[in-house]
PDB file of N, CA and C in Angstrom:
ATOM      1  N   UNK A   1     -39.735 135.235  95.137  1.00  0.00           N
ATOM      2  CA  UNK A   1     -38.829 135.139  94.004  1.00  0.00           C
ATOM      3  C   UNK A   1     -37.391 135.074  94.517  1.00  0.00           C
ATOM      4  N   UNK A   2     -36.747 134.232  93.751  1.00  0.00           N
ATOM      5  CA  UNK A   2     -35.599 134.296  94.242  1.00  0.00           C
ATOM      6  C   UNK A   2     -34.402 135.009  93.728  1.00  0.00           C
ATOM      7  N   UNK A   3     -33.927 135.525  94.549  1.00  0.00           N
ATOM      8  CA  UNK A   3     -32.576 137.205  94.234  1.00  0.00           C
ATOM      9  C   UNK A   3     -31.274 136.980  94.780  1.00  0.00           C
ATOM     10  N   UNK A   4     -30.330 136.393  93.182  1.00  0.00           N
ATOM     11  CA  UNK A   4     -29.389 136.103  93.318  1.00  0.00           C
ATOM     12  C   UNK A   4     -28.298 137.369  93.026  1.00  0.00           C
ATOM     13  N   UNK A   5     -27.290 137.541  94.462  1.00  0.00           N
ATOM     14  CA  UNK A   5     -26.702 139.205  93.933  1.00  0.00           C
ATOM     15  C   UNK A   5     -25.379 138.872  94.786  1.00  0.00           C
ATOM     16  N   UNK A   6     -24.326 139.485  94.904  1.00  0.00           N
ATOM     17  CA  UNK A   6     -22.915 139.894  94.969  1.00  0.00           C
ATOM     18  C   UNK A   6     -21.996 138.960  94.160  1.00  0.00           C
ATOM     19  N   UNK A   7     -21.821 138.143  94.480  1.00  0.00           N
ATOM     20  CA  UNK A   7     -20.121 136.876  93.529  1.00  0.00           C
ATOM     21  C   UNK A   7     -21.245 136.172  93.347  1.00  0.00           C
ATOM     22  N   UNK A   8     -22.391 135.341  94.053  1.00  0.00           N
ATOM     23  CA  UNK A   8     -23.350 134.551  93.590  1.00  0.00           C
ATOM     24  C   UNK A   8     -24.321 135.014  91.924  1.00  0.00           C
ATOM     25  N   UNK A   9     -23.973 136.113  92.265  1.00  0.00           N
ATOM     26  CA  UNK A   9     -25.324 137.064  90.767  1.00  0.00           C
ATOM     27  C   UNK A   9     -23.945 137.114  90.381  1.00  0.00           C
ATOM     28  N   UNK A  10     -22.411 137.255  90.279  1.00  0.00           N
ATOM     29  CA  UNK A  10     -21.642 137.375  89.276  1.00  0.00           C
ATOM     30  C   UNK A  10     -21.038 136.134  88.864  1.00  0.00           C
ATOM     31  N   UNK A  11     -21.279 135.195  89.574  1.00  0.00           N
ATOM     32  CA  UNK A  11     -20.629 133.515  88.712  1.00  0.00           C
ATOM     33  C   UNK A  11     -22.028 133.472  88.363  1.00  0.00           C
ATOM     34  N   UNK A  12     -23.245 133.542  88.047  1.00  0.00           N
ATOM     35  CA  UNK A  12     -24.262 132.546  87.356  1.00  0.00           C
ATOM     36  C   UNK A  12     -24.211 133.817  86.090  1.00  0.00           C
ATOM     37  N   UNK A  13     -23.905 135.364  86.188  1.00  0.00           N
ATOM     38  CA  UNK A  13     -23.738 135.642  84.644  1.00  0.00           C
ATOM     39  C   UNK A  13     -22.968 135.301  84.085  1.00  0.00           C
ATOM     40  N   UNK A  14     -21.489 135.187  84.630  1.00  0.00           N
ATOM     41  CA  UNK A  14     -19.998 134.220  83.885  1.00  0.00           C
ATOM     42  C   UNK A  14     -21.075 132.764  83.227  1.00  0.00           C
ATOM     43  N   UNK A  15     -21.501 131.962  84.129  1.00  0.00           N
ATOM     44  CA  UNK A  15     -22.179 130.895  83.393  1.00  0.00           C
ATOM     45  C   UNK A  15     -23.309 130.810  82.410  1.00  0.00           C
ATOM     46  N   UNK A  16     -24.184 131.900  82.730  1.00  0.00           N
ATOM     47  CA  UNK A  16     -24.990 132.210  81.683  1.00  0.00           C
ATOM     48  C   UNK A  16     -24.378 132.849  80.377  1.00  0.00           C
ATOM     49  N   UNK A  17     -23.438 133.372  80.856  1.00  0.00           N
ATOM     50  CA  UNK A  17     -22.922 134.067  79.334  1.00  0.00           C
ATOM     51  C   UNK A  17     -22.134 132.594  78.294  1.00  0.00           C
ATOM     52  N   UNK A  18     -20.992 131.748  79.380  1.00  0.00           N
ATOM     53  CA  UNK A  18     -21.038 130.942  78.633  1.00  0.00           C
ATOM     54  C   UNK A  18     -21.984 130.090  77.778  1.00  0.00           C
ATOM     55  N   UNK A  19     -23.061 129.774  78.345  1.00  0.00           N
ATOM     56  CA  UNK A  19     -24.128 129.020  77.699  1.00  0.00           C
ATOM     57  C   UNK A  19     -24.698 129.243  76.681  1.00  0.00           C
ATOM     58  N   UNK A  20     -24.787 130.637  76.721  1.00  0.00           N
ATOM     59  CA  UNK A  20     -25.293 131.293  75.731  1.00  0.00           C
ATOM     60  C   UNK A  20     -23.947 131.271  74.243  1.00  0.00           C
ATOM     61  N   UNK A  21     -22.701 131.526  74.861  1.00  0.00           N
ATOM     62  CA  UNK A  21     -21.922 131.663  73.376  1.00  0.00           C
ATOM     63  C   UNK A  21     -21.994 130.173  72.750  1.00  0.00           C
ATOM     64  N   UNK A  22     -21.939 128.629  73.989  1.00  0.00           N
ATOM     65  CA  UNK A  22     -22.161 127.748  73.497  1.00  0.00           C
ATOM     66  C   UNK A  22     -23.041 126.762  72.632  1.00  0.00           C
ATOM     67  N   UNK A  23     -24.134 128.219  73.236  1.00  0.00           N
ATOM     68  CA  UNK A  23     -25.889 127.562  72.108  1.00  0.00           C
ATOM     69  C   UNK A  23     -25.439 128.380  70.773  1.00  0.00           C
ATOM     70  N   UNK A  24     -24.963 129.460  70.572  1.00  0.00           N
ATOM     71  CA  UNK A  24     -24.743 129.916  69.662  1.00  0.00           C
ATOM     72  C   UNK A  24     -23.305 129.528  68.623  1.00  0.00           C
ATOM     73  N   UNK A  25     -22.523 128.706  68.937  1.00  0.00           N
ATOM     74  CA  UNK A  25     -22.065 127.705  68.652  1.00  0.00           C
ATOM     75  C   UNK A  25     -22.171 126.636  67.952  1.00  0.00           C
ATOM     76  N   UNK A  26     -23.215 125.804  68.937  1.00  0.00           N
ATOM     77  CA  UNK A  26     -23.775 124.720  68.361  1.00  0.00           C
ATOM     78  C   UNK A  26     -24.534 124.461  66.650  1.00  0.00           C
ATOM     79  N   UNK A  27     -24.383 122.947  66.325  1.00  0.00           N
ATOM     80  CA  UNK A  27     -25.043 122.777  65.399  1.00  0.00           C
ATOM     81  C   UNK A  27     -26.776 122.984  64.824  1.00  0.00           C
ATOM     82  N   UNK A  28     -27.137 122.805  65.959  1.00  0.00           N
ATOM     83  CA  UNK A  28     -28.540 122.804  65.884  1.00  0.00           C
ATOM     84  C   UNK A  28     -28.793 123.956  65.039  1.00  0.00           C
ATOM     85  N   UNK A  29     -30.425 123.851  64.708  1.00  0.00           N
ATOM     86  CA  UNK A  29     -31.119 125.269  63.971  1.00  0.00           C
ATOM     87  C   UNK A  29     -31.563 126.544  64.235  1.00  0.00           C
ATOM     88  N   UNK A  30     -31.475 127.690  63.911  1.00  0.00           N
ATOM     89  CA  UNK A  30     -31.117 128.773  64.392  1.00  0.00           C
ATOM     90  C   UNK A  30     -32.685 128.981  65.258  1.00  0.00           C
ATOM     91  N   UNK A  31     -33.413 128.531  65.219  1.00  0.00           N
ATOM     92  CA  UNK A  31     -35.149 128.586  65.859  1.00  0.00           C
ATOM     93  C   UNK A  31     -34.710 127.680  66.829  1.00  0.00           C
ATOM     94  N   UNK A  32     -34.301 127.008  66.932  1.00  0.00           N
ATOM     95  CA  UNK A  32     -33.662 126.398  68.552  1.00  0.00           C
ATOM     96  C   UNK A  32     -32.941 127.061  69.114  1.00  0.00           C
ATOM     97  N   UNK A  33     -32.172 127.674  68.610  1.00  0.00           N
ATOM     98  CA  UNK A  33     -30.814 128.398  69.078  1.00  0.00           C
ATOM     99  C   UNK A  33     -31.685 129.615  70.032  1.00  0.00           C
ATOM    100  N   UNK A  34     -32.411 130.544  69.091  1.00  0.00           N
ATOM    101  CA  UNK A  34     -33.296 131.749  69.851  1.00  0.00           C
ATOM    102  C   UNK A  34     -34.123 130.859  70.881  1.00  0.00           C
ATOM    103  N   UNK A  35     -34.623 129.725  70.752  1.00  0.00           N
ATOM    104  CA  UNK A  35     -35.266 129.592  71.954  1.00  0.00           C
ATOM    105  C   UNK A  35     -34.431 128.986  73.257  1.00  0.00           C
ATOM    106  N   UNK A  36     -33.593 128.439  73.136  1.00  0.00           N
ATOM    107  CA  UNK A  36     -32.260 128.139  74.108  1.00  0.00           C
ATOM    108  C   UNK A  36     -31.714 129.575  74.754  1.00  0.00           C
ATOM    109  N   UNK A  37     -31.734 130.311  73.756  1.00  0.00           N
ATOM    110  CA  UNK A  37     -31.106 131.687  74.857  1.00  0.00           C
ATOM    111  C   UNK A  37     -32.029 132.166  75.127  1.00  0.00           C
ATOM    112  N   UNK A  38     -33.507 132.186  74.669  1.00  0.00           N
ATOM    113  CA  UNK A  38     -34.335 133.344  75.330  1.00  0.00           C
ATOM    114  C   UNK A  38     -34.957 132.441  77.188  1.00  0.00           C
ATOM    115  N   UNK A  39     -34.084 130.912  76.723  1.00  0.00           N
ATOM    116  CA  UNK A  39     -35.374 130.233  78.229  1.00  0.00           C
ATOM    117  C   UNK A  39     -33.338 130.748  78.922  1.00  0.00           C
ATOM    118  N   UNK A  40     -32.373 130.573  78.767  1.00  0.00           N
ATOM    119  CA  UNK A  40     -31.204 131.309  79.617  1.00  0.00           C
ATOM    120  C   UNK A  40     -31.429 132.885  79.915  1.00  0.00           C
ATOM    121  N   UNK A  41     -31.731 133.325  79.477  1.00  0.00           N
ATOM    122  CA  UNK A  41     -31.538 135.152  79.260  1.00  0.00           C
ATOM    123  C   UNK A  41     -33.138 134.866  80.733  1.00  0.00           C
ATOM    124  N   UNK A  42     -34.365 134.615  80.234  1.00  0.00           N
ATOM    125  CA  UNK A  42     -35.385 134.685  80.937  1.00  0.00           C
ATOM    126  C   UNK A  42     -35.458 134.222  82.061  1.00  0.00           C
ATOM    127  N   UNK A  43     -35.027 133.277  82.332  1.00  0.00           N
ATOM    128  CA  UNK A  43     -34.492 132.310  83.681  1.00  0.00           C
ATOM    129  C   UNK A  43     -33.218 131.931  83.685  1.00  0.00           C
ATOM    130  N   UNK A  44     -32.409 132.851  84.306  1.00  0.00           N
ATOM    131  CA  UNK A  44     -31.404 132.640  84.262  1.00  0.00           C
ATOM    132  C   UNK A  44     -30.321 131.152  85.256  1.00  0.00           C
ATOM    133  N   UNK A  45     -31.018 131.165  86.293  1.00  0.00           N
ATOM    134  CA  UNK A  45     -30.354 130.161  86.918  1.00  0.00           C
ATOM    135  C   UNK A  45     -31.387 128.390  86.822  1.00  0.00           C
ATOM    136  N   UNK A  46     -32.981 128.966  86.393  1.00  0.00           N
ATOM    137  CA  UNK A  46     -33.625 127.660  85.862  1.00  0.00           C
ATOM    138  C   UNK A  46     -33.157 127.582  84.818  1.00  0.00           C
ATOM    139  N   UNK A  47     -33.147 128.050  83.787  1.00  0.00           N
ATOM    140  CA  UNK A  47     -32.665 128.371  82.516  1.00  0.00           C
ATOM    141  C   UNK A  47     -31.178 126.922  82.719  1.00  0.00           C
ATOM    142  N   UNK A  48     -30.451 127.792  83.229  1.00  0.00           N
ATOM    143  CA  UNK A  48     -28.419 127.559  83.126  1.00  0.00           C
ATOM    144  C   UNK A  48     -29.133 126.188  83.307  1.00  0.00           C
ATOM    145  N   UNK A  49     -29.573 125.299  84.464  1.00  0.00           N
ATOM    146  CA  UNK A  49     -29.628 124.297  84.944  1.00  0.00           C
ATOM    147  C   UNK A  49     -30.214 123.740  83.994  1.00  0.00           C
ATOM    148  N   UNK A  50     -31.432 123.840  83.038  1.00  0.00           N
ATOM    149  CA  UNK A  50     -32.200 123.196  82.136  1.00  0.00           C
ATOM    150  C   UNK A  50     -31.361 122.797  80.471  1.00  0.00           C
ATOM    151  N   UNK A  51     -30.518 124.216  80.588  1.00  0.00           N
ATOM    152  CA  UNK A  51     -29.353 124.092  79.296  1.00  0.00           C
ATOM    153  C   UNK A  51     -28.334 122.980  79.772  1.00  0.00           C
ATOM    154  N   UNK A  52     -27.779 122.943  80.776  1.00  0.00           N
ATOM    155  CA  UNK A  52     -26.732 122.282  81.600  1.00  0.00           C
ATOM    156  C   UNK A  52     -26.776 120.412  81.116  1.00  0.00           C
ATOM    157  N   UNK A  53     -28.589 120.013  81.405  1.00  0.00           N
ATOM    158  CA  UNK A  53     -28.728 118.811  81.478  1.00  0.00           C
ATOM    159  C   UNK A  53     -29.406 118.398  80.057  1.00  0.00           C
ATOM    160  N   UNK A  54     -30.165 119.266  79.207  1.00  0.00           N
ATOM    161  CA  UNK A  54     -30.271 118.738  77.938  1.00  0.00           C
ATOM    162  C   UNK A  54     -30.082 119.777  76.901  1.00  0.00           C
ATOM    163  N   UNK A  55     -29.558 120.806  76.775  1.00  0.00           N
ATOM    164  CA  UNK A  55     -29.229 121.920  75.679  1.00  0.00           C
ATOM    165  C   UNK A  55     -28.155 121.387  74.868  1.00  0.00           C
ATOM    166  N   UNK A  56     -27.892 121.729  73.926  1.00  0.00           N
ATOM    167  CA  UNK A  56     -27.455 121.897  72.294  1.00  0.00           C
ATOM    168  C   UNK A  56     -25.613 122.012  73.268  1.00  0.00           C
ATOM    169  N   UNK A  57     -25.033 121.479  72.503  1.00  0.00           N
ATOM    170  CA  UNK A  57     -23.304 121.935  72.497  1.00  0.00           C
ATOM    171  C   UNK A  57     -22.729 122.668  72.066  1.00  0.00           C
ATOM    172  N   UNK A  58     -21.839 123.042  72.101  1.00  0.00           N
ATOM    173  CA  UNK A  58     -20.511 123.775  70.925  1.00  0.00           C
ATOM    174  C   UNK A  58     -20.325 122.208  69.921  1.00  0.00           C
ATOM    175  N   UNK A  59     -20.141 123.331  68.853  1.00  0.00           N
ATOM    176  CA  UNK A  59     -19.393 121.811  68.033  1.00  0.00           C
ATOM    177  C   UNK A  59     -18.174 121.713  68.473  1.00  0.00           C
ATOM    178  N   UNK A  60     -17.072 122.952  69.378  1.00  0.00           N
ATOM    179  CA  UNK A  60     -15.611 123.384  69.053  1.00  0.00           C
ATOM    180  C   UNK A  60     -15.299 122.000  70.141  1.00  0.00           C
ATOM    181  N   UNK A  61     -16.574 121.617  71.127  1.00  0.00           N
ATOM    182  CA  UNK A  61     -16.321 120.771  72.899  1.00  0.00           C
ATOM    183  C   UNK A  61     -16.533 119.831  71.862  1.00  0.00           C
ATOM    184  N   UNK A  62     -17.267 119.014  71.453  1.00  0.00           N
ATOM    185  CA  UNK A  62     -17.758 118.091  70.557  1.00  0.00           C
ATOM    186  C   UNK A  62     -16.392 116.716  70.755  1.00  0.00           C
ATOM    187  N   UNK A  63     -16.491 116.248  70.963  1.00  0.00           N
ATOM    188  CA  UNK A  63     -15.817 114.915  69.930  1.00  0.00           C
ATOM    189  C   UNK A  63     -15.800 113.883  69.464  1.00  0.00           C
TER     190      UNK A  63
END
């Protein structure tokens, strides 16, 4: 398993946390929304990478 820890385990929670305020953000439906943060929260760095390339936006980034 892989064990991400000192500035490496503290920039991927800075990024996971963003992701997460940004799914919660987004337009999409709130049953997407819980499943977007529970695959970030659960896998956090597969997770970030899987949100990164096809997850939901902020509407606020949007234009």
């Amino acid at each position: 398993m892989l064990e991400v820890s000192g500035i490496g385990g503290l920039i991927l929670l800075v990024l996971d946390i963003w992701a997460i305020v940004s799914i919660v953000g987004s337009s999409v439906s709130t049953g997407k929304k819980v499943l977007w943060v529970l695959l970030v929260i659960l896998l956090p760095l597969l997770g970030f990478i899987i949100w990164l390339i096809a997850g939901p936006r902020s509407t606020a980034t949007a234009r």
